[in-house]
C-alpha atoms as a PDB file:
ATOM      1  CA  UNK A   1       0.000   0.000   0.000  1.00  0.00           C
ATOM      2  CA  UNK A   2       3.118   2.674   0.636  1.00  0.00           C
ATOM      3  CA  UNK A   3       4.736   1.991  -2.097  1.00  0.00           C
ATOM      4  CA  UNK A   4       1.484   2.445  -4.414  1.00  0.00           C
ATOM      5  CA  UNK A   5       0.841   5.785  -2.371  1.00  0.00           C
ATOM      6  CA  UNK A   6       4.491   6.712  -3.188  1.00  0.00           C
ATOM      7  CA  UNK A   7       3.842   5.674  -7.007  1.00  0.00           C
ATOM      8  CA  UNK A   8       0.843   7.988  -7.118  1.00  0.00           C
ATOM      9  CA  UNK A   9       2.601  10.447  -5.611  1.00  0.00           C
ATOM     10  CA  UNK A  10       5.603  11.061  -7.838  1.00  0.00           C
ATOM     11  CA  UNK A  11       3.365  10.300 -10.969  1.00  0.00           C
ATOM     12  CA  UNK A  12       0.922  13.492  -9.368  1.00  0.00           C
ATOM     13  CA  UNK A  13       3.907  15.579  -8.815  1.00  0.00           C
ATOM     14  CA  UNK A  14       5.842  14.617 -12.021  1.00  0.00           C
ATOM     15  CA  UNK A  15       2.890  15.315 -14.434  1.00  0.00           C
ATOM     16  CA  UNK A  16       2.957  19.075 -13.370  1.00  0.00           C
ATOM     17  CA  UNK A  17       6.423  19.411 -14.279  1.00  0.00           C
ATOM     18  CA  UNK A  18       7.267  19.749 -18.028  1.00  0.00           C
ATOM     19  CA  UNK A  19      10.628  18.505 -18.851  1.00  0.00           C
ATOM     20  CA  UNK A  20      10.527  19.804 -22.286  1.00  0.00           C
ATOM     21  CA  UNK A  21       9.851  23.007 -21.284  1.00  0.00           C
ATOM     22  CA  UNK A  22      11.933  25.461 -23.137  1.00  0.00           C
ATOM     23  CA  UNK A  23      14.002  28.485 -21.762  1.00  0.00           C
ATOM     24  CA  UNK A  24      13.125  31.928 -23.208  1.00  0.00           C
ATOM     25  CA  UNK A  25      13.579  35.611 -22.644  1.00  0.00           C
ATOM     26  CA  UNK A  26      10.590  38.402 -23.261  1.00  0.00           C
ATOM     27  CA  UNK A  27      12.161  41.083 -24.694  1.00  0.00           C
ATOM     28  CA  UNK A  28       9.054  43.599 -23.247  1.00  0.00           C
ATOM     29  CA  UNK A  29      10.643  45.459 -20.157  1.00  0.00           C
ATOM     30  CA  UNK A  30      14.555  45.439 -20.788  1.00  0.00           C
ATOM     31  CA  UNK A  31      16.573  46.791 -17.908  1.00  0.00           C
ATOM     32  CA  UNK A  32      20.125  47.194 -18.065  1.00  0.00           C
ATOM     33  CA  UNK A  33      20.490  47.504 -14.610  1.00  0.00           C
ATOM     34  CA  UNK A  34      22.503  45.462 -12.461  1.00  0.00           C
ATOM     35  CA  UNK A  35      22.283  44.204  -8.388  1.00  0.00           C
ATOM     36  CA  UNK A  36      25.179  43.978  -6.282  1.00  0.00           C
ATOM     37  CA  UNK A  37      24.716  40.255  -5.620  1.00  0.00           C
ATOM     38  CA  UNK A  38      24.487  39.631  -9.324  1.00  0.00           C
ATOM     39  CA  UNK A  39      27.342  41.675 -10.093  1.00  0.00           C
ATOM     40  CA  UNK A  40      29.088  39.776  -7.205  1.00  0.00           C
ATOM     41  CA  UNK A  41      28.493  36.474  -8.642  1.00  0.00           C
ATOM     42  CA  UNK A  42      29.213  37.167 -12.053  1.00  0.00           C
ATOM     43  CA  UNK A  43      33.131  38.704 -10.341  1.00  0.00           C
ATOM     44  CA  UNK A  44      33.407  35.770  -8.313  1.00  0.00           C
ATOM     45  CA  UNK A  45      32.126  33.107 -10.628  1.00  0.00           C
ATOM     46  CA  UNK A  46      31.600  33.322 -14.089  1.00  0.00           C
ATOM     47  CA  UNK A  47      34.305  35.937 -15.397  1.00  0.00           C
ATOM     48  CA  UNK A  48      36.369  32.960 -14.888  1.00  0.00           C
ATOM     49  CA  UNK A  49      35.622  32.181 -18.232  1.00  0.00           C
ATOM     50  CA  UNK A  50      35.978  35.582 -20.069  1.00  0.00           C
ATOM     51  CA  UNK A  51      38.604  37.810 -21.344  1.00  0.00           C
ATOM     52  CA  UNK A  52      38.501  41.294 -20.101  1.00  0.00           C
ATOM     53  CA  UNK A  53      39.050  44.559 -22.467  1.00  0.00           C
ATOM     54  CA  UNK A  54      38.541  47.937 -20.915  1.00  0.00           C
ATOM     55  CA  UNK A  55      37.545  50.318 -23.023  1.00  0.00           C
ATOM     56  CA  UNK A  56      39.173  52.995 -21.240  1.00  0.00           C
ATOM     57  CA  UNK A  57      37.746  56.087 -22.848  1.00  0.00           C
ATOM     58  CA  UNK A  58      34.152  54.883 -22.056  1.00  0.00           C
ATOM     59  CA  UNK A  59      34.495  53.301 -18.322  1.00  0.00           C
ATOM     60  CA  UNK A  60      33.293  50.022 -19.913  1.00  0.00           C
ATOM     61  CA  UNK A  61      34.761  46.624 -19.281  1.00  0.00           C
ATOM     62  CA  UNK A  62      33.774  44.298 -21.885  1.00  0.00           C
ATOM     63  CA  UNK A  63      33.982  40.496 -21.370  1.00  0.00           C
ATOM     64  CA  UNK A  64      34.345  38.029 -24.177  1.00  0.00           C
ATOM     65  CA  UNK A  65      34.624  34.053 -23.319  1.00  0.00           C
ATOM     66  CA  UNK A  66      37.509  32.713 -23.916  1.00  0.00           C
ATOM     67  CA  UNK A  67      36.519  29.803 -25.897  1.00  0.00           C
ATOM     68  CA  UNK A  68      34.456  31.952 -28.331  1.00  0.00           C
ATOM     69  CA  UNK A  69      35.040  31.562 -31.919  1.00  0.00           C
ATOM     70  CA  UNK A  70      38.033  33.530 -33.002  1.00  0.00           C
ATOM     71  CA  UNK A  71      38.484  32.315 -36.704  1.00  0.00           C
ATOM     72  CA  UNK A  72      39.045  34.458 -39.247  1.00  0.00           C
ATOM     73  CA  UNK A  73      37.616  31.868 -42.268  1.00  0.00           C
ATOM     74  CA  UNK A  74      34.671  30.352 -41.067  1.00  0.00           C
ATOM     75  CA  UNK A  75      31.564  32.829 -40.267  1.00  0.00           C
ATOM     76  CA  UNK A  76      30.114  33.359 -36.789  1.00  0.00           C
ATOM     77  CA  UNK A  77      28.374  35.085 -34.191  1.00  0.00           C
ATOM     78  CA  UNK A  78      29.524  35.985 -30.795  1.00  0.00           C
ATOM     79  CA  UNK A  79      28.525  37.919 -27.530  1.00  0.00           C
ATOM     80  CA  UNK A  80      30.380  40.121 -25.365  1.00  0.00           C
ATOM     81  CA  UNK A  81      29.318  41.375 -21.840  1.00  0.00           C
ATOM     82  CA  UNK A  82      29.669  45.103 -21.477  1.00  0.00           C
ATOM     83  CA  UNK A  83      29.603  46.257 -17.806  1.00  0.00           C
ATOM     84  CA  UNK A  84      29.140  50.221 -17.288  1.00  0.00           C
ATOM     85  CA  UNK A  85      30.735  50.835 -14.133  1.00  0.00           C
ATOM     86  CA  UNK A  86      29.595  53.821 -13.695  1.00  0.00           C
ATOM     87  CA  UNK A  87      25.606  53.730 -14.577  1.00  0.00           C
ATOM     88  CA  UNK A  88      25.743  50.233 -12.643  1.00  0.00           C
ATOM     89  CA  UNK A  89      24.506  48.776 -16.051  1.00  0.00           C
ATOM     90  CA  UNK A  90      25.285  45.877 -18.622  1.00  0.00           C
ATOM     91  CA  UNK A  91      24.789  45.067 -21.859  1.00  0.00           C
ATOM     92  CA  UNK A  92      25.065  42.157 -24.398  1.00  0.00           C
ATOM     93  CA  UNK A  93      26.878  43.235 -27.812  1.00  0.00           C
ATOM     94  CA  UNK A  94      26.591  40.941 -30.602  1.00  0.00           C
ATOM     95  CA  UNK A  95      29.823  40.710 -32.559  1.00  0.00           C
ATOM     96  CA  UNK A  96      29.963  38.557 -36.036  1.00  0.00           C
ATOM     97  CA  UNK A  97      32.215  37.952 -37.867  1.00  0.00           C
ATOM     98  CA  UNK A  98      32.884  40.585 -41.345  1.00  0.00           C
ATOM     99  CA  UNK A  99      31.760  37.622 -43.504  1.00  0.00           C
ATOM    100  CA  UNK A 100      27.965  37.338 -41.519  1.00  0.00           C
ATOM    101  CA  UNK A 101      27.561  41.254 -41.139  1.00  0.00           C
ATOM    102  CA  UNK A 102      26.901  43.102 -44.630  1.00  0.00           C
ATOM    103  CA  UNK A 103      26.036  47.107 -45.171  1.00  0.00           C
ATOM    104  CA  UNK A 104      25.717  47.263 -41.379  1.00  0.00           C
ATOM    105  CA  UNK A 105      22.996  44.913 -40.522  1.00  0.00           C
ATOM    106  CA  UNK A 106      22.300  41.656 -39.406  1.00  0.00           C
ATOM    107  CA  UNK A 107      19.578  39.288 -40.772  1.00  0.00           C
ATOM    108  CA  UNK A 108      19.580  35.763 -39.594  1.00  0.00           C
ATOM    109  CA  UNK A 109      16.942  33.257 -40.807  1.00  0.00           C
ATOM    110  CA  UNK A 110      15.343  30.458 -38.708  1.00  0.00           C
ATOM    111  CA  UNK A 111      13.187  27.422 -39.428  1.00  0.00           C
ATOM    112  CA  UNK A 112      11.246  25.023 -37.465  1.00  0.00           C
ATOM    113  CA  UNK A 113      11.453  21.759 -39.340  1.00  0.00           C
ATOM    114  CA  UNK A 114       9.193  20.573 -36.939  1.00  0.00           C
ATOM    115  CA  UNK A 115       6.114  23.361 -37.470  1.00  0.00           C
ATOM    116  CA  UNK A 116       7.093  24.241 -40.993  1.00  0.00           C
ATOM    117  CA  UNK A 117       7.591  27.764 -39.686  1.00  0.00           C
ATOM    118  CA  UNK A 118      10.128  30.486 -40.630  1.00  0.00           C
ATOM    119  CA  UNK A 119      11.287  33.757 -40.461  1.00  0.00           C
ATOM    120  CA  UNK A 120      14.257  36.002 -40.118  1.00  0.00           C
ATOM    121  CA  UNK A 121      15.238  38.426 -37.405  1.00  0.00           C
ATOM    122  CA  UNK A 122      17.482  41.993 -38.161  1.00  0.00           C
ATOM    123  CA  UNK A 123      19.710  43.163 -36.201  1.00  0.00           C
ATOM    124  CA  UNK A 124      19.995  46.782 -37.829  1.00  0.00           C
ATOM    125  CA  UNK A 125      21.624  49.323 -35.049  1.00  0.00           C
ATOM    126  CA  UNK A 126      23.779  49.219 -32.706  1.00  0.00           C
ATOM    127  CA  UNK A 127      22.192  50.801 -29.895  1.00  0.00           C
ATOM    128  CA  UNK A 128      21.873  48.909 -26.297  1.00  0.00           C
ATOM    129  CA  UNK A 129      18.626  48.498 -26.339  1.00  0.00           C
ATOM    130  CA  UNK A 130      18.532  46.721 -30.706  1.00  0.00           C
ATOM    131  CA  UNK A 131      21.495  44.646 -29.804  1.00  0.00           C
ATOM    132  CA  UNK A 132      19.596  43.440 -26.465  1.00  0.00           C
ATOM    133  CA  UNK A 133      16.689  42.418 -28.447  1.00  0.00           C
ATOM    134  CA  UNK A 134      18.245  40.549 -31.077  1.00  0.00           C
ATOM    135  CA  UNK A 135      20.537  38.683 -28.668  1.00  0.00           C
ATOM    136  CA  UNK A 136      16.860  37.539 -26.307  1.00  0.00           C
ATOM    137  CA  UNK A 137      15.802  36.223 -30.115  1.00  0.00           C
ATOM    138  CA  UNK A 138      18.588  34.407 -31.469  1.00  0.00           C
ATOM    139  CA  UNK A 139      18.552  32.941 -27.741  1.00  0.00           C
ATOM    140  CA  UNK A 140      15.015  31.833 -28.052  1.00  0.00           C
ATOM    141  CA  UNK A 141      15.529  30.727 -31.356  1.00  0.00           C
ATOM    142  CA  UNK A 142      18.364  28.200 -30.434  1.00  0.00           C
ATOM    143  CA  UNK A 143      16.397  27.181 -27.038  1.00  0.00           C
ATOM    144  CA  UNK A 144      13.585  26.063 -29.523  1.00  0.00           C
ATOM    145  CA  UNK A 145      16.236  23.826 -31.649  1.00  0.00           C
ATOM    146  CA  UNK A 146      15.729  26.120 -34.625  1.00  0.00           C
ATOM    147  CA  UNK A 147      17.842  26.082 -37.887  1.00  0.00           C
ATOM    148  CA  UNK A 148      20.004  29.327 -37.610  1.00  0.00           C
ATOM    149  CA  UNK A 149      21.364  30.854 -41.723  1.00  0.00           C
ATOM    150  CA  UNK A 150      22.508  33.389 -42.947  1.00  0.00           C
ATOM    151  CA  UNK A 151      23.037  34.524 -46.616  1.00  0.00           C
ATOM    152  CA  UNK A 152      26.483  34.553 -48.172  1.00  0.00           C
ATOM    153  CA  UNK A 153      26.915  37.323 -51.082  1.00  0.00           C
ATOM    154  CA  UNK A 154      25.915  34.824 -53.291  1.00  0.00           C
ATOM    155  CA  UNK A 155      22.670  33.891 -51.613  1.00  0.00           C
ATOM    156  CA  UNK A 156      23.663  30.428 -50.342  1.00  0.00           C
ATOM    157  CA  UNK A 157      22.602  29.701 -47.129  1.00  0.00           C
ATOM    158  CA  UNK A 158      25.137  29.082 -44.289  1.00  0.00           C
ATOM    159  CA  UNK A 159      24.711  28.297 -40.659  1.00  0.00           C
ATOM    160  CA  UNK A 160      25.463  30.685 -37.952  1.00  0.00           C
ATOM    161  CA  UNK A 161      26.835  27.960 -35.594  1.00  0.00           C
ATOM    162  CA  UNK A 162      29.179  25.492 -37.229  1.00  0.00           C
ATOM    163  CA  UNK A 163      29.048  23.354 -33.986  1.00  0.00           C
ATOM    164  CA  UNK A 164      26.942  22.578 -31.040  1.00  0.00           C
ATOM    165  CA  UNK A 165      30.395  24.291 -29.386  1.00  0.00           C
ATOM    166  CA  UNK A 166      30.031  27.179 -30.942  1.00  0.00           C
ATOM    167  CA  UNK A 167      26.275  27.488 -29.949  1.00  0.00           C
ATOM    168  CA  UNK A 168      26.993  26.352 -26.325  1.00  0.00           C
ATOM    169  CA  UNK A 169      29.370  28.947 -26.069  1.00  0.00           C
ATOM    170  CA  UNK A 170      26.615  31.901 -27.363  1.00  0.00           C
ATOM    171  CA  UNK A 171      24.174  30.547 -24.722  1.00  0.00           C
ATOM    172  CA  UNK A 172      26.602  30.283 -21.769  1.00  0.00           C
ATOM    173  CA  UNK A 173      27.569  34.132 -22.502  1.00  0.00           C
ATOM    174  CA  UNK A 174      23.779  34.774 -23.043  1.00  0.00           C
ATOM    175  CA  UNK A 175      22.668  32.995 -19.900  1.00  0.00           C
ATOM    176  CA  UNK A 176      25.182  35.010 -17.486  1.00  0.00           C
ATOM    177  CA  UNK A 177      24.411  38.209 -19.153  1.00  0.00           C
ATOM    178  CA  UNK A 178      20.667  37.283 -17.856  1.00  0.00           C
ATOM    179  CA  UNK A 179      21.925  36.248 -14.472  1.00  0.00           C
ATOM    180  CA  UNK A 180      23.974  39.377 -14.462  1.00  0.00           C
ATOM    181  CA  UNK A 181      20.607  41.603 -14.901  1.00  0.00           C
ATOM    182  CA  UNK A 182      18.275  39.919 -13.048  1.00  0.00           C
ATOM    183  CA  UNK A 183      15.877  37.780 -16.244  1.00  0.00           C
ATOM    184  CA  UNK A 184      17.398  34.329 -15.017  1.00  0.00           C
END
């Protein structure tokens, strides 16, 4: 009789949980703003894994991982941490490679095998607040297993990510940026 109880029990509590649940960022209220204990744990924790550049002229320290891609042949998208100091702030800055980014903007297309769905998103300024959004969508694109292109200047298709390294590394830099102001 217990162990039927205990059967019914984690079956009850285990059919309110969705494991496939998938981990996005709304893009509505964007806050740059950073907490001391998130600032804290990003110093104490995860800049293990970054390089540092201060830009001196602007107070900003910008932090790239260090196992980002670097190569100068095959196309690619990174992020970089900026933290402002002095406004208490951070952003995420999406830096591709010169062979992804043409006439100063971004367009990355995505399909859903799955739904038959597709689209494209632009990243078209550089401001804080652009940059911010098209990082939260290329995030929730890859936490939904979509197919990430581009266009070469002949047309041809070509993925963002070349590897599920590559990609891993995008989200880990994604996912402390969001611990660092407050979404995760």
């Amino acid at each position: 009789m217990k162990k039927h109880f205990v059967i019914i029990l984690l079956s009850t509590l285990f059919s309110g949980c969705a494991f496939d649940s998938v981990e996005t960022v709304n893009t509505d209220n964007i806050n740059f703003n950073i907490s001391e204990g998130d600032r804290l744990f990003f110093d104490n924790v995860a800049r293990a894994s970054y390089e540092k550049e201060d830009l001196e002229d602007s107070r900003i320290d910008v932090y790239r991982h260090q196992h980002r891609m670097k190569d100068t042949v095959a196309p690619y998208i990174n992020a970089a941490i900026a933290l402002n100091g002095m406004d208490n702030e951070a952003y995420i800055y999406i830096e591709p490679s010169p062979e992804v980014k043409f006439n100063d903007s971004l367009e990355v297309l995505w399909s859903d095998f799955g739904t038959r769905e597709s689209g494209s998103i632009w990243l078209n300024t550089e401001d804080y607040r652009s940059q911010f959004v098209f990082a939260a969508e290329l995030f929730n694109h890859i936490a939904h297993k979509h197919e990430l292109h581009y266009r070469n200047t002949t047309r041809e298709k070509i993925p963002i990510f070349r590897s599920e390294i590559q990609q891993k590394i995008f989200m880990q830099t994604m996912r402390d940026y969001y611990k660092l102001i407050g979404v995760m």
